[in-house]
C-alpha atoms as a PDB file:
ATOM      1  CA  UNK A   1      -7.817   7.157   3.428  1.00  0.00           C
ATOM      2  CA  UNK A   2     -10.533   9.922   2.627  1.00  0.00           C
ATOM      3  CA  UNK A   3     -12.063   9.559   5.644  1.00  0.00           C
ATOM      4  CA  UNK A   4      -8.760  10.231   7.628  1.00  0.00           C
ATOM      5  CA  UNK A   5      -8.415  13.672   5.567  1.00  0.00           C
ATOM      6  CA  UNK A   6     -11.781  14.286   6.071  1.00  0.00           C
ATOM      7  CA  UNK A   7     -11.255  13.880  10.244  1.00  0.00           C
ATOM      8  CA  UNK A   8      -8.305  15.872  10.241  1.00  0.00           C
ATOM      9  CA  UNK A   9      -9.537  19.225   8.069  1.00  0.00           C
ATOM     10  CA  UNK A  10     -12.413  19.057  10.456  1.00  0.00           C
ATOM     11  CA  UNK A  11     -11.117  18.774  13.558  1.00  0.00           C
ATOM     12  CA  UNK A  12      -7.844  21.314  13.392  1.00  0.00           C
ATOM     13  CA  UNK A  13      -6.159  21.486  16.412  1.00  0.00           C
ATOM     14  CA  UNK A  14      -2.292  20.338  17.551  1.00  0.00           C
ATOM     15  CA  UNK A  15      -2.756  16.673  16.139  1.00  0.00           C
ATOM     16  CA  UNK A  16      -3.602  18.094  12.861  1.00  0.00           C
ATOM     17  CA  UNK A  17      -0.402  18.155  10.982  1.00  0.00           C
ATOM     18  CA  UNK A  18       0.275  14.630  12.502  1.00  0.00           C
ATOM     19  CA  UNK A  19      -3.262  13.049  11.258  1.00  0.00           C
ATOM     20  CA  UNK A  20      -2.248  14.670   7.850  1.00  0.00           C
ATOM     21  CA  UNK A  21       1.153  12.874   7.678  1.00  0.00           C
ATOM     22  CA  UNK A  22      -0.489   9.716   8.879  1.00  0.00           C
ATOM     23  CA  UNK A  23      -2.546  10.036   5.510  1.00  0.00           C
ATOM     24  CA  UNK A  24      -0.193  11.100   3.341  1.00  0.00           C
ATOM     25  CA  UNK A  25       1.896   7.871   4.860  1.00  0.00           C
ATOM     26  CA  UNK A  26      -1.064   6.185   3.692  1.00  0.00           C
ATOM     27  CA  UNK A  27      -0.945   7.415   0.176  1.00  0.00           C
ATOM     28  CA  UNK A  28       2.816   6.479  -0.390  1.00  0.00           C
ATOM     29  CA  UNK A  29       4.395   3.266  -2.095  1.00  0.00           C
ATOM     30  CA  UNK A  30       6.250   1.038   0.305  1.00  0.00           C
ATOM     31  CA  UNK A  31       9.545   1.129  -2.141  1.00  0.00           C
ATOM     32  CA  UNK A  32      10.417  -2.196  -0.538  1.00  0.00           C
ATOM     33  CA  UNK A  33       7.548  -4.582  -1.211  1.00  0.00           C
ATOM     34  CA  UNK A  34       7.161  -3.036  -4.463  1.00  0.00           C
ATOM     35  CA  UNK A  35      10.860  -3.858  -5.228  1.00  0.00           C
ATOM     36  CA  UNK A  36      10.332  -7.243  -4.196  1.00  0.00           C
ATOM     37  CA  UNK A  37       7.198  -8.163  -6.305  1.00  0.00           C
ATOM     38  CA  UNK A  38       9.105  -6.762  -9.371  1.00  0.00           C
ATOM     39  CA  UNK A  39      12.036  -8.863  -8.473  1.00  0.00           C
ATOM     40  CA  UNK A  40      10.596 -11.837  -7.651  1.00  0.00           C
ATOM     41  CA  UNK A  41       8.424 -11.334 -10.694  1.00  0.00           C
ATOM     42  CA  UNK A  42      11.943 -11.193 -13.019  1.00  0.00           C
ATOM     43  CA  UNK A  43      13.362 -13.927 -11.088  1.00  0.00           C
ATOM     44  CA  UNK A  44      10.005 -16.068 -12.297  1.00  0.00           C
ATOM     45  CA  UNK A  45      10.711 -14.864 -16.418  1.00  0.00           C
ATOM     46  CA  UNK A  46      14.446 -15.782 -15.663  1.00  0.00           C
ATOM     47  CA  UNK A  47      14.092 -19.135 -16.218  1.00  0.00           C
ATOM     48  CA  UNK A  48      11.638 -19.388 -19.319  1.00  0.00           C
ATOM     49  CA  UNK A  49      13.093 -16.981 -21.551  1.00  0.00           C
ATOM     50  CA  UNK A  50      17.032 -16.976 -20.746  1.00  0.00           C
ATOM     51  CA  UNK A  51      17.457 -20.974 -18.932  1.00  0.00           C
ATOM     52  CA  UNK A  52      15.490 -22.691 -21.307  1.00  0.00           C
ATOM     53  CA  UNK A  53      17.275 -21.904 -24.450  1.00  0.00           C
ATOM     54  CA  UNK A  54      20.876 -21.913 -22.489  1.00  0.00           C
ATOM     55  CA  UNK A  55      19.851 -25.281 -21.063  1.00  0.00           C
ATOM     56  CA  UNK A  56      18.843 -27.127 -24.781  1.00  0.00           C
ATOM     57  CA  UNK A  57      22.254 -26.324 -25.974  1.00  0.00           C
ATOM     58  CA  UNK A  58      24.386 -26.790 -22.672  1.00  0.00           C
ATOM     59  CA  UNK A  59      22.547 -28.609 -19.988  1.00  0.00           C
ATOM     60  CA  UNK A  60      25.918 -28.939 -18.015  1.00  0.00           C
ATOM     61  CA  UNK A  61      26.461 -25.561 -17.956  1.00  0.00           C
ATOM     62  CA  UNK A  62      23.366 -24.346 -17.036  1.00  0.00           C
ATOM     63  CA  UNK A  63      23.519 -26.947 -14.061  1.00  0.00           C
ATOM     64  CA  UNK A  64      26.587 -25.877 -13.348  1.00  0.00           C
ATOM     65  CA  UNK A  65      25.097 -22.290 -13.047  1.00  0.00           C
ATOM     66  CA  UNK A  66      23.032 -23.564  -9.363  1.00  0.00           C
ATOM     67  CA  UNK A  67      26.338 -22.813  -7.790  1.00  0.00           C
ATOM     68  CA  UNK A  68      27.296 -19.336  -8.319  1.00  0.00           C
ATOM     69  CA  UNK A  69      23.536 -18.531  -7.859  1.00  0.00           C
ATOM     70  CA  UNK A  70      24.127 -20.074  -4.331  1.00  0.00           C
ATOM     71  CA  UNK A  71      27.402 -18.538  -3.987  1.00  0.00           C
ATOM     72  CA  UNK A  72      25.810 -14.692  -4.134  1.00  0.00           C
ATOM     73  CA  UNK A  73      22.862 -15.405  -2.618  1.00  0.00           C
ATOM     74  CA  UNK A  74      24.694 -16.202   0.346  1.00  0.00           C
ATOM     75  CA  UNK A  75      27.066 -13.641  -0.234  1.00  0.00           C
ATOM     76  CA  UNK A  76      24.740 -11.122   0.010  1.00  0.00           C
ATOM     77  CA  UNK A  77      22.399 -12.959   2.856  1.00  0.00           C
ATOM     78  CA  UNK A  78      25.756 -12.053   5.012  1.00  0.00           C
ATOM     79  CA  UNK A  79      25.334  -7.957   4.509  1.00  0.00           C
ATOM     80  CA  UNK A  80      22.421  -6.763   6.270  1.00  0.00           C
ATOM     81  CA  UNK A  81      21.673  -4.496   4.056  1.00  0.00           C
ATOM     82  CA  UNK A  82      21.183  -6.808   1.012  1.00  0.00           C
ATOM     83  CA  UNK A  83      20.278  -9.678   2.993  1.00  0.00           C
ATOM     84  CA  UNK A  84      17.063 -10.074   1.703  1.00  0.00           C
ATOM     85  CA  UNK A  85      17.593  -9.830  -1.928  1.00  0.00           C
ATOM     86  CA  UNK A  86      20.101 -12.885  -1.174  1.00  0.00           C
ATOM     87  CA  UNK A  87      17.390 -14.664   0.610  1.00  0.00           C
ATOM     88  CA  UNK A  88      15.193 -14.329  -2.846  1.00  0.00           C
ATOM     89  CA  UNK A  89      18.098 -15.268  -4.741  1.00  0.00           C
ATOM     90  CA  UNK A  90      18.671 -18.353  -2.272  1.00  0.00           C
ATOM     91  CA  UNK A  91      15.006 -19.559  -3.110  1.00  0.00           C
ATOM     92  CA  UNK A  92      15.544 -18.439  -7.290  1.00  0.00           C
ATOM     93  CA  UNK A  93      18.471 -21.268  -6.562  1.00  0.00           C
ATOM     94  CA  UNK A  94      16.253 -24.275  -6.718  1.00  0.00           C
ATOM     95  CA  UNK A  95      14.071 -22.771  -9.600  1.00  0.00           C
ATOM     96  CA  UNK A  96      17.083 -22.841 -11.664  1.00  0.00           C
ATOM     97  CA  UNK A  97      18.598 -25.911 -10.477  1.00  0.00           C
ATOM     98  CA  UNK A  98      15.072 -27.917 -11.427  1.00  0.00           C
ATOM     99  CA  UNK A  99      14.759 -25.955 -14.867  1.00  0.00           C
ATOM    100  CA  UNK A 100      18.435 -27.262 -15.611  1.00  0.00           C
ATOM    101  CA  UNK A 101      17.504 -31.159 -14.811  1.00  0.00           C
ATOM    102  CA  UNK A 102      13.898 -31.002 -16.415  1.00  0.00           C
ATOM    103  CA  UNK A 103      14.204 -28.925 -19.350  1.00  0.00           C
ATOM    104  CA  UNK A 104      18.151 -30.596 -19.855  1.00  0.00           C
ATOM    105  CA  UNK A 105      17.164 -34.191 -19.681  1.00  0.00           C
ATOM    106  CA  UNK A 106      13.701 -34.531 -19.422  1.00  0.00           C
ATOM    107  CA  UNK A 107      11.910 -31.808 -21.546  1.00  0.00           C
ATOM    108  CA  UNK A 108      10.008 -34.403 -23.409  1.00  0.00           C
ATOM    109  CA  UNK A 109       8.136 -35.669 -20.983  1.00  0.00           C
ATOM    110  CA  UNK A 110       5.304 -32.837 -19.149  1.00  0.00           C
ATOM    111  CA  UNK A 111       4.540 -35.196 -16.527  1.00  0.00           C
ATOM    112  CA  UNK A 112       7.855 -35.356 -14.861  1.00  0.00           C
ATOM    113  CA  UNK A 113       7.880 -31.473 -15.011  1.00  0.00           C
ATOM    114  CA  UNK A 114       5.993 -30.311 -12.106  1.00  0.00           C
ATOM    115  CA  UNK A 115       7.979 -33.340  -9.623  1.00  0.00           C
ATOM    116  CA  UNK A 116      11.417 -31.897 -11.104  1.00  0.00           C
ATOM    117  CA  UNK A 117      10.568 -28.926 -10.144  1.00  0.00           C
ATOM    118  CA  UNK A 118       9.397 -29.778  -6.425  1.00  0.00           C
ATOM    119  CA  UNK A 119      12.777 -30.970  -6.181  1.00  0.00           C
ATOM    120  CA  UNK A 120      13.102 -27.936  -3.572  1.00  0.00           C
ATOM    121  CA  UNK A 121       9.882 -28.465  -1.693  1.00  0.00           C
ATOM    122  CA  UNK A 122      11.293 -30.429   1.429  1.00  0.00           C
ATOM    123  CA  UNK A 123      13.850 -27.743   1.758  1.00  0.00           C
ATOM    124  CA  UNK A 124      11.924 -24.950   1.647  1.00  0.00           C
ATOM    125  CA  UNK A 125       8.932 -26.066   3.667  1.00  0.00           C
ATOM    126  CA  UNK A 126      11.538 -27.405   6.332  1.00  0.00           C
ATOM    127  CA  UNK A 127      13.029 -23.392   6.226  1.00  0.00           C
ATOM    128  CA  UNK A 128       9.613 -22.079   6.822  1.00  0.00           C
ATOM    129  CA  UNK A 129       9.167 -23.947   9.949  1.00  0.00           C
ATOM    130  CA  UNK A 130      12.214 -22.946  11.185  1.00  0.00           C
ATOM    131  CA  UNK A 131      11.245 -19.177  10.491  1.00  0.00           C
ATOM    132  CA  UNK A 132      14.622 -19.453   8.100  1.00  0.00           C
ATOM    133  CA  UNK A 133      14.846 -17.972   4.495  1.00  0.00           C
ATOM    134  CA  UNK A 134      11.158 -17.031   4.274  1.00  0.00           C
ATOM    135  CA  UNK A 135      11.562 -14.781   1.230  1.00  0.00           C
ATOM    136  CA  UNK A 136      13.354 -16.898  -0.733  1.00  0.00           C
ATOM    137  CA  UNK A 137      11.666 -20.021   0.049  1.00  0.00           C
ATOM    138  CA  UNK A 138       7.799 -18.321  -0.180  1.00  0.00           C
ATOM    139  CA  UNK A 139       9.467 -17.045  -3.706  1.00  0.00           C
ATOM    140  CA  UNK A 140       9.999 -20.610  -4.524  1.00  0.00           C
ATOM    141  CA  UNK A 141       6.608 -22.119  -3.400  1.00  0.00           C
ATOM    142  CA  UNK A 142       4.898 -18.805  -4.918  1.00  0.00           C
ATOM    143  CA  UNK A 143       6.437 -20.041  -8.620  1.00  0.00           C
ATOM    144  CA  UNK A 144       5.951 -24.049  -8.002  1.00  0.00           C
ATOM    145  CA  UNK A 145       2.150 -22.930  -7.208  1.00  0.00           C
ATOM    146  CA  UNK A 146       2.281 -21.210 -11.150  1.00  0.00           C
ATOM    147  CA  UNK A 147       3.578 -23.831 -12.221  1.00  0.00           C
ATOM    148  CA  UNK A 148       1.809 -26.565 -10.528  1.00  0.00           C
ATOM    149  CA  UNK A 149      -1.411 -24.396 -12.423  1.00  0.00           C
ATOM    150  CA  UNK A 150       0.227 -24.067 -15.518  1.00  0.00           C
ATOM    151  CA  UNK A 151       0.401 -28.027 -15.909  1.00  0.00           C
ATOM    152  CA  UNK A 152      -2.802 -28.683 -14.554  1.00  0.00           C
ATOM    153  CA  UNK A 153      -4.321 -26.363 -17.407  1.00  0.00           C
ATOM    154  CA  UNK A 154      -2.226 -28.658 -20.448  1.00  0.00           C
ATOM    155  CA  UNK A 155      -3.600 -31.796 -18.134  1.00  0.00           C
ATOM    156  CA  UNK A 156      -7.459 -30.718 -17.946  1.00  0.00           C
ATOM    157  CA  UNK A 157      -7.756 -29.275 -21.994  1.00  0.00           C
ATOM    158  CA  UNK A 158      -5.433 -32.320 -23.118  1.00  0.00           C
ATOM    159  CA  UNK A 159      -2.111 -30.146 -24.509  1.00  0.00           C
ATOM    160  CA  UNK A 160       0.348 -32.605 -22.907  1.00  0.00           C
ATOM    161  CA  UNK A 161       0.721 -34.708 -26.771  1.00  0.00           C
ATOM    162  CA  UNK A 162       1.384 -31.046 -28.006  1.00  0.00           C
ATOM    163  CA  UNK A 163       4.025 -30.081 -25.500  1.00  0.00           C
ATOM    164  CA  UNK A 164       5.877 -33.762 -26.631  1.00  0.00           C
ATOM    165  CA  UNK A 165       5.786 -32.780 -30.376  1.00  0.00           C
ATOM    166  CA  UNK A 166       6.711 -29.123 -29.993  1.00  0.00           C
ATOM    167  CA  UNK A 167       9.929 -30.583 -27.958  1.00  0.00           C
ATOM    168  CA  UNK A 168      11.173 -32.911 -31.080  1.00  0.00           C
ATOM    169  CA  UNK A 169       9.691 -31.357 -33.806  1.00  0.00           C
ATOM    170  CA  UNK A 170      11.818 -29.464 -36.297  1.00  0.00           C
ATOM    171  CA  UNK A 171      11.735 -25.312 -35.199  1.00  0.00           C
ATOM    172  CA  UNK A 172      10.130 -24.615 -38.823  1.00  0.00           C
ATOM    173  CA  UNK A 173       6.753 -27.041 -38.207  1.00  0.00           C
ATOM    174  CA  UNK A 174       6.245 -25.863 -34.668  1.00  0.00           C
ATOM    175  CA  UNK A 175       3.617 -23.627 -35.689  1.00  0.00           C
ATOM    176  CA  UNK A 176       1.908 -26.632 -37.314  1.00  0.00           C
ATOM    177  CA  UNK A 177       2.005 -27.708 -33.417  1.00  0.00           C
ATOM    178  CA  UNK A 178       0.990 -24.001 -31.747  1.00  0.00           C
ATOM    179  CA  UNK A 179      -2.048 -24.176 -34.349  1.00  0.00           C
ATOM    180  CA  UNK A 180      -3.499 -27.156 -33.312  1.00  0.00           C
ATOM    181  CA  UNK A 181      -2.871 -26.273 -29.668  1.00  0.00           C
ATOM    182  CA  UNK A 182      -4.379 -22.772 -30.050  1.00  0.00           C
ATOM    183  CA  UNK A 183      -7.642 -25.159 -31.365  1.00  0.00           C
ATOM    184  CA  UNK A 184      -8.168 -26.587 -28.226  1.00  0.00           C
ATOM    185  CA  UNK A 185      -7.458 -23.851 -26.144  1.00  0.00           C
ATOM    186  CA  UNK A 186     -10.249 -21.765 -27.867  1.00  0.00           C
ATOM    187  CA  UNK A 187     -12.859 -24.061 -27.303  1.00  0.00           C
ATOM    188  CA  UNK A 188     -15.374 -23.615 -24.372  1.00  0.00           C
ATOM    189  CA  UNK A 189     -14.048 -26.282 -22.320  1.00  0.00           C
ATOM    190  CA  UNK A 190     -10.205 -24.442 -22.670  1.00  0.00           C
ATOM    191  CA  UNK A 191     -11.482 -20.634 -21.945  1.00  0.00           C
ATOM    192  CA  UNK A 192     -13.760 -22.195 -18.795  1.00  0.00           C
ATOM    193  CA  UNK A 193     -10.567 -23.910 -17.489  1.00  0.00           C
ATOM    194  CA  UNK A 194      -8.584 -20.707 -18.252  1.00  0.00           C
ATOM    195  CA  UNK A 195     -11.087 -18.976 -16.559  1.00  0.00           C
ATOM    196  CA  UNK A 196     -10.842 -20.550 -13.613  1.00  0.00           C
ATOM    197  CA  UNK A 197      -7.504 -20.912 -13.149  1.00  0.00           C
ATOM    198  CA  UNK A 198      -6.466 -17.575 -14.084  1.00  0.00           C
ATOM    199  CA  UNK A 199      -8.996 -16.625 -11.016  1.00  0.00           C
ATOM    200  CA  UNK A 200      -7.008 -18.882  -8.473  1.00  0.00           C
ATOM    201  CA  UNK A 201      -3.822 -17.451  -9.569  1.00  0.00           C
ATOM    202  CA  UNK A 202      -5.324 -13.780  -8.968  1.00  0.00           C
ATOM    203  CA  UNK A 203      -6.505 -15.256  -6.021  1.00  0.00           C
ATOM    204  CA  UNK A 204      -3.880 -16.364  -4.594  1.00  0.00           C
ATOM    205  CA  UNK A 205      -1.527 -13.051  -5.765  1.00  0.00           C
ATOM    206  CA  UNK A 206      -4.193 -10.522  -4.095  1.00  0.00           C
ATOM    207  CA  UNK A 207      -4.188 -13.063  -0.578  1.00  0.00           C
ATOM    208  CA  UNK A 208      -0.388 -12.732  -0.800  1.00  0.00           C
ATOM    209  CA  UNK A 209      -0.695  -9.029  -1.494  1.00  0.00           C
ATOM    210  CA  UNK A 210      -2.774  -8.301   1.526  1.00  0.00           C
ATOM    211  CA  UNK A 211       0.193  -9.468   3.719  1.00  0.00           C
ATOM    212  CA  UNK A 212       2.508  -6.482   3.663  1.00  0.00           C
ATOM    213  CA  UNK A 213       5.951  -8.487   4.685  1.00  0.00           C
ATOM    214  CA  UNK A 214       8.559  -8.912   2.082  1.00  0.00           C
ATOM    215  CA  UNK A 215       8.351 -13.150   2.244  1.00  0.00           C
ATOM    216  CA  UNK A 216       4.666 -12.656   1.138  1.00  0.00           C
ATOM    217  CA  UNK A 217       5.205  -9.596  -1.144  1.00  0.00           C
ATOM    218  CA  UNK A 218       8.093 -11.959  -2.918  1.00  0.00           C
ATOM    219  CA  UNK A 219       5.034 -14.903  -3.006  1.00  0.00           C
ATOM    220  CA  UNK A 220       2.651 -12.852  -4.551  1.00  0.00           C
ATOM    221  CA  UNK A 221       4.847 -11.279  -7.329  1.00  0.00           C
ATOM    222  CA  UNK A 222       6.083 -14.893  -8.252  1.00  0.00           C
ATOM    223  CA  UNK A 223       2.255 -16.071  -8.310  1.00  0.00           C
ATOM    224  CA  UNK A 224       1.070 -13.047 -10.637  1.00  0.00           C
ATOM    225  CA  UNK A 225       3.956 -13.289 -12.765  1.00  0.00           C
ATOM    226  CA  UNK A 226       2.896 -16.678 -14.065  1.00  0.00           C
ATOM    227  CA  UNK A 227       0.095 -14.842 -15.535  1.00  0.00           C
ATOM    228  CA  UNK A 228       2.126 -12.499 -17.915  1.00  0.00           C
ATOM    229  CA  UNK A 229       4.377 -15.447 -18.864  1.00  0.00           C
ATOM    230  CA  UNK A 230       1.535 -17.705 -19.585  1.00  0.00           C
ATOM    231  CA  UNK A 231      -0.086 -14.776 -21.181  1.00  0.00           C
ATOM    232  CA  UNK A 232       2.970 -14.169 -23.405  1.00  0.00           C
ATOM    233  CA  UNK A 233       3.458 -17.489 -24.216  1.00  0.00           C
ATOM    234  CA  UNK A 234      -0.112 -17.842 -25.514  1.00  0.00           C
ATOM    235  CA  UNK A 235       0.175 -14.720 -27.885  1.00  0.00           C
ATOM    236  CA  UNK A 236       3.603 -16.342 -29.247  1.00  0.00           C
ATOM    237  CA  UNK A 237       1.765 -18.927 -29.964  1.00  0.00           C
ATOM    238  CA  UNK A 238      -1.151 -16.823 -32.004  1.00  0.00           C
ATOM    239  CA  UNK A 239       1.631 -15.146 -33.940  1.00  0.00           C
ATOM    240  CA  UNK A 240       3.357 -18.490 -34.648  1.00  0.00           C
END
């Protein structure tokens, strides 16, 4: 960008004031990609902190929810103007439907997690080839790839007994359960494999990132976004 400025002031002439908008240009925020990483990056909290405790108390209702979720996100995929944020909401669809069958009826168990919520991933890869809902569906592969690290980080430091007992124990000895979690996730082997995976998940945000389109830009904000919920979910934990 410098370098442009730099070329323009010091070569003046009729092209100036056009190499000086092309840097400016340069300097501004693209109000649409930006819009969609914060979106997609809501769309990702949507589920943790206002689905899960909806779906404890009224799994049928939450389930029930898919629908009108489908219902606007086609609604919207039909006005060109708002088509896209219906094609995010379209892929946000089978997030919630797979957080209302695993955290409804299956909660208890962490290994059936990550397959209940692939429950989309025929869909959406069969949409990609067909060049057909790319934002919504790279949304939805961008979140099962957070979540797919997620697990794999309560699989490699052991946490998946603590995830059972935090889902049946009473709410007032859950600390009791965050404690002894918070033990294992201190030790070396826990901050190594935190390490690591927070570096694929930055990873794979910044390669999404580079690609300026709004399917990738949707990707990469559901990717990064697993960081700050992981991140808040560990501090909840430390003030438990």
């Amino acid at each position: 960008m410098i370098p442009l400025l730099t070329t323009a002031l010091a070569q003046p002439g009729p092209d100036f004031f056009r190499r000086l908008h092309r840097w400016r240009s340069s300097l501004t925020i693209n109000s649409e990609t930006t819009g969609m990483q914060l979106a997609a990056g809501f769309l990702v909290s949507v589920p943790v902190f206002i689905q899960a405790p909806l779906v404890r108390q009224f799994p049928w209702i939450s389930l029930a929810l898919t629908l009108p979720w489908v219902a606007i996100a086609v609604w919207l995929m039909k006005r060109p103007s708002q088509a896209i944020w219906g094609d995010l909401l379209l892929g946000f669809s089978w997030s919630w439907l797979a957080g209302a069958i695993y955290w409804g009826w299956f909660r208890w168990e962490p290994l059936w997690h990550l397959p209940i919520e692939a429950i989309g991933l025929p869909f959406a890869l069969w949409g990609l080839k067909r060049g057909w809902g790319k934002i919504g569906h790279l949304f939805y592969l961008g979140s099962l790839c957070g979540t797919a690290v997620t697990d794999a980080y309560f699989y490699l430091t052991n946490l998946m007994d603590h995830w059972r007992q935090v889902m049946v124990v009473d709410p007032e000895f859950a600390r009791f359960v965050f404690q002894a979690a918070l033990v294992k996730i201190h030790t070396p082997w826990g901050i190594a494999w935190g390490g690591l995976l927070l570096a694929l998940l930055l990873a794979l945000g910044s390669w999404g990132l580079q690609r300026k389109s709004p399917p990738w830009q949707a990707f990469a904000g559901a990717v990064l976004s697993t960081i700050v919920v992981d991140a808040l979910f560990w501090l909840g934990a430390m003030m438990a």
